[in-house]
C-alpha atoms as a PDB file:
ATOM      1  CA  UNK A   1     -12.988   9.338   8.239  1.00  0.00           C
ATOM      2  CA  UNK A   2     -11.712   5.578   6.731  1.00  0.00           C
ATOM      3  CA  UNK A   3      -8.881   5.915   4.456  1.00  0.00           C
ATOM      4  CA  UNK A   4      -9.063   3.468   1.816  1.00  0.00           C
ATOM      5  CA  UNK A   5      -5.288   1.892   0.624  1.00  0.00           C
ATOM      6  CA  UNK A   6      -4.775  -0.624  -1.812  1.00  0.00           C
ATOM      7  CA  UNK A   7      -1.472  -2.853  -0.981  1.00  0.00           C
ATOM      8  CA  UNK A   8       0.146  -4.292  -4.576  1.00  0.00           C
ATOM      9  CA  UNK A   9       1.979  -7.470  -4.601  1.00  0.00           C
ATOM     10  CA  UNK A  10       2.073 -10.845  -5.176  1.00  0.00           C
ATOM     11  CA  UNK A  11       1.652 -14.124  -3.117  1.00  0.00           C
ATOM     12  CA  UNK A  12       5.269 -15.609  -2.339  1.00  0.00           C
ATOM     13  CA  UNK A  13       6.827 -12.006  -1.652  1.00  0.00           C
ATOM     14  CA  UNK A  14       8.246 -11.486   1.139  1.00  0.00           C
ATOM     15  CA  UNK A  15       8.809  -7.674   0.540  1.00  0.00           C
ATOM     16  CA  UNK A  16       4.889  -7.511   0.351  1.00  0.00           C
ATOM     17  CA  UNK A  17       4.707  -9.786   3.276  1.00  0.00           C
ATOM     18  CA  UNK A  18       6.778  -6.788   5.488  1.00  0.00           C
ATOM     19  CA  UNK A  19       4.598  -4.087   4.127  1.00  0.00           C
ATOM     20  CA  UNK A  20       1.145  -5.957   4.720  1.00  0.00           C
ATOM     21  CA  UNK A  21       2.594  -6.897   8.559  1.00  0.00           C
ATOM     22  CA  UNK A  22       3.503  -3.055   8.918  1.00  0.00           C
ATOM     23  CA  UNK A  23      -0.089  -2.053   7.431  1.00  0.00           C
ATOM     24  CA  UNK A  24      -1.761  -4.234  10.022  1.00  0.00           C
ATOM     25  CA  UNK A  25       0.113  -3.051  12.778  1.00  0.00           C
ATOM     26  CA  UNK A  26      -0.720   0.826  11.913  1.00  0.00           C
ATOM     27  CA  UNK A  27      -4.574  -0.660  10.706  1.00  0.00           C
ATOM     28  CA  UNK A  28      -5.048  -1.543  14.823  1.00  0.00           C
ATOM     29  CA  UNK A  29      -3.971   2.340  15.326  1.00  0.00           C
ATOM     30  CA  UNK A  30      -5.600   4.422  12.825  1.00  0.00           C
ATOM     31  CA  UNK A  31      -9.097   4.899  10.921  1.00  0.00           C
ATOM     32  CA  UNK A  32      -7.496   2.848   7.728  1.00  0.00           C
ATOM     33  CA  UNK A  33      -9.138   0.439   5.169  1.00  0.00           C
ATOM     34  CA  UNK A  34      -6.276  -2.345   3.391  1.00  0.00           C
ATOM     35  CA  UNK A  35      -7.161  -4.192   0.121  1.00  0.00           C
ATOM     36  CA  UNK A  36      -4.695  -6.129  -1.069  1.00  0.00           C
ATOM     37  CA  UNK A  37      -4.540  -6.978  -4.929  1.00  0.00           C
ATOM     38  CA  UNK A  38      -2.545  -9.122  -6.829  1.00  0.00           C
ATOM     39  CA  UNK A  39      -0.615  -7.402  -9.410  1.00  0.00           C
ATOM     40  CA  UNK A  40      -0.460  -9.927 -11.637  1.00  0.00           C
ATOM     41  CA  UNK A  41      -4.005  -9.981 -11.833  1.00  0.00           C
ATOM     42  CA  UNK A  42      -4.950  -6.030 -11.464  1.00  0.00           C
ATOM     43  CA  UNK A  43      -1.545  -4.626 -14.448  1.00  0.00           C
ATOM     44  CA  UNK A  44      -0.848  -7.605 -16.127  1.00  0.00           C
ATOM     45  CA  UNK A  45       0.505  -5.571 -19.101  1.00  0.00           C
ATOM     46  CA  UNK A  46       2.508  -3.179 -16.929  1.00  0.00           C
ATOM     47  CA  UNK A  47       5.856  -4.249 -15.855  1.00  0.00           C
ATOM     48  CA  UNK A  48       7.558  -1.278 -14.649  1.00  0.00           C
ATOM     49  CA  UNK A  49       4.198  -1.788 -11.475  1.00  0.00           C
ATOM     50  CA  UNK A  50       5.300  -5.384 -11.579  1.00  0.00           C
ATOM     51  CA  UNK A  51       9.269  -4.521 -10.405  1.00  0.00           C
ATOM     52  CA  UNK A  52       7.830  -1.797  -8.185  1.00  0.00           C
ATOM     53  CA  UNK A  53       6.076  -4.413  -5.840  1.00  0.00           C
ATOM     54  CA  UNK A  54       4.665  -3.805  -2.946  1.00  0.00           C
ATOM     55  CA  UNK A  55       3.480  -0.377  -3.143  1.00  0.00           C
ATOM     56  CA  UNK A  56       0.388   1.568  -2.001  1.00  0.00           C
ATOM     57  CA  UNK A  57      -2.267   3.211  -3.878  1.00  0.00           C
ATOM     58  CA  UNK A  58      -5.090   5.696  -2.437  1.00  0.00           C
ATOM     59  CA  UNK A  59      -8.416   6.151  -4.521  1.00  0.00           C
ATOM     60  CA  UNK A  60      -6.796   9.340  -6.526  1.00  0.00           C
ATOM     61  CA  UNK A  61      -4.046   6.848  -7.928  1.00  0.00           C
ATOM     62  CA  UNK A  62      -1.412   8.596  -5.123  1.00  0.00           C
ATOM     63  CA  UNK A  63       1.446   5.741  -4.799  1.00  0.00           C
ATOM     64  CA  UNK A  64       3.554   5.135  -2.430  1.00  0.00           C
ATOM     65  CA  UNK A  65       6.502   2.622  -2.585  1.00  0.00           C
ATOM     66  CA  UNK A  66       8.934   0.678  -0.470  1.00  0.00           C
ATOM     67  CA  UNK A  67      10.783   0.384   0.854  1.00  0.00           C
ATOM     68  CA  UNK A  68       8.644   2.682   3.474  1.00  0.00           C
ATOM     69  CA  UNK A  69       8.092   2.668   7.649  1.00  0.00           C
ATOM     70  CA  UNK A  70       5.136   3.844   9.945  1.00  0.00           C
ATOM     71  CA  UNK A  71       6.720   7.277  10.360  1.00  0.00           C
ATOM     72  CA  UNK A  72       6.513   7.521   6.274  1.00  0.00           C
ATOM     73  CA  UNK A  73       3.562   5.739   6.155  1.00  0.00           C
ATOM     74  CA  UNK A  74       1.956   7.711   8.360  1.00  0.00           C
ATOM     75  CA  UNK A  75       3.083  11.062   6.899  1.00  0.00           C
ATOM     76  CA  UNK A  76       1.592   9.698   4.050  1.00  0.00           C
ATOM     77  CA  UNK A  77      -1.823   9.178   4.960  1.00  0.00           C
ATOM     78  CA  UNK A  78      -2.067  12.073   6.550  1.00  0.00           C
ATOM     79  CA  UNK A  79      -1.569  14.452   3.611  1.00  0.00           C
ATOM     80  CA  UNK A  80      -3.952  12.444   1.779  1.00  0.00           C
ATOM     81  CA  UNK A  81      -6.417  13.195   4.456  1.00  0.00           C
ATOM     82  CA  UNK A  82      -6.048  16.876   4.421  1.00  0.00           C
ATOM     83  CA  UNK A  83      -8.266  18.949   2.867  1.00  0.00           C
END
């Protein structure tokens, strides 16, 4: 089973630049799906999202937020995953 994952940031961040390399790497490992959005775009009207940057979101609205590693990330998915 795919696990869907939306990654929040915004182009020019480097913080969301370390979190999208991270997702990649654990992608190539594990059955995961990675959007990325622009918050900017997706919240424009919320800015407490906006100074949270780059965080996670599964399809129930679950968040998780960095600063975070595979071991977290990881721990993560997996209680989203079980039943």
């Amino acid at each position: 089973m795919c696990t869907l994952l939306t990654l929040y940031g915004t182009p020019g961040c480097h913080l969301c630049e370390q979190a999208a390399d991270l997702l990649s790497r654990y992608a190539a490992y594990a059955p995961v799906e990675i959007q990325h959005a622009d918050i900017l775009e997706t919240h424009p009207d919320a800015e407490d999202l906006q100074r949270s940057i780059p965080f996670l979101e599964d399809p129930s609205g679950e968040r998780l937020f960095w600063p975070f590693d595979a071991g977290t990330l990881h721990q993560w998915i997996q209680y989203r995953s079980t039943p």
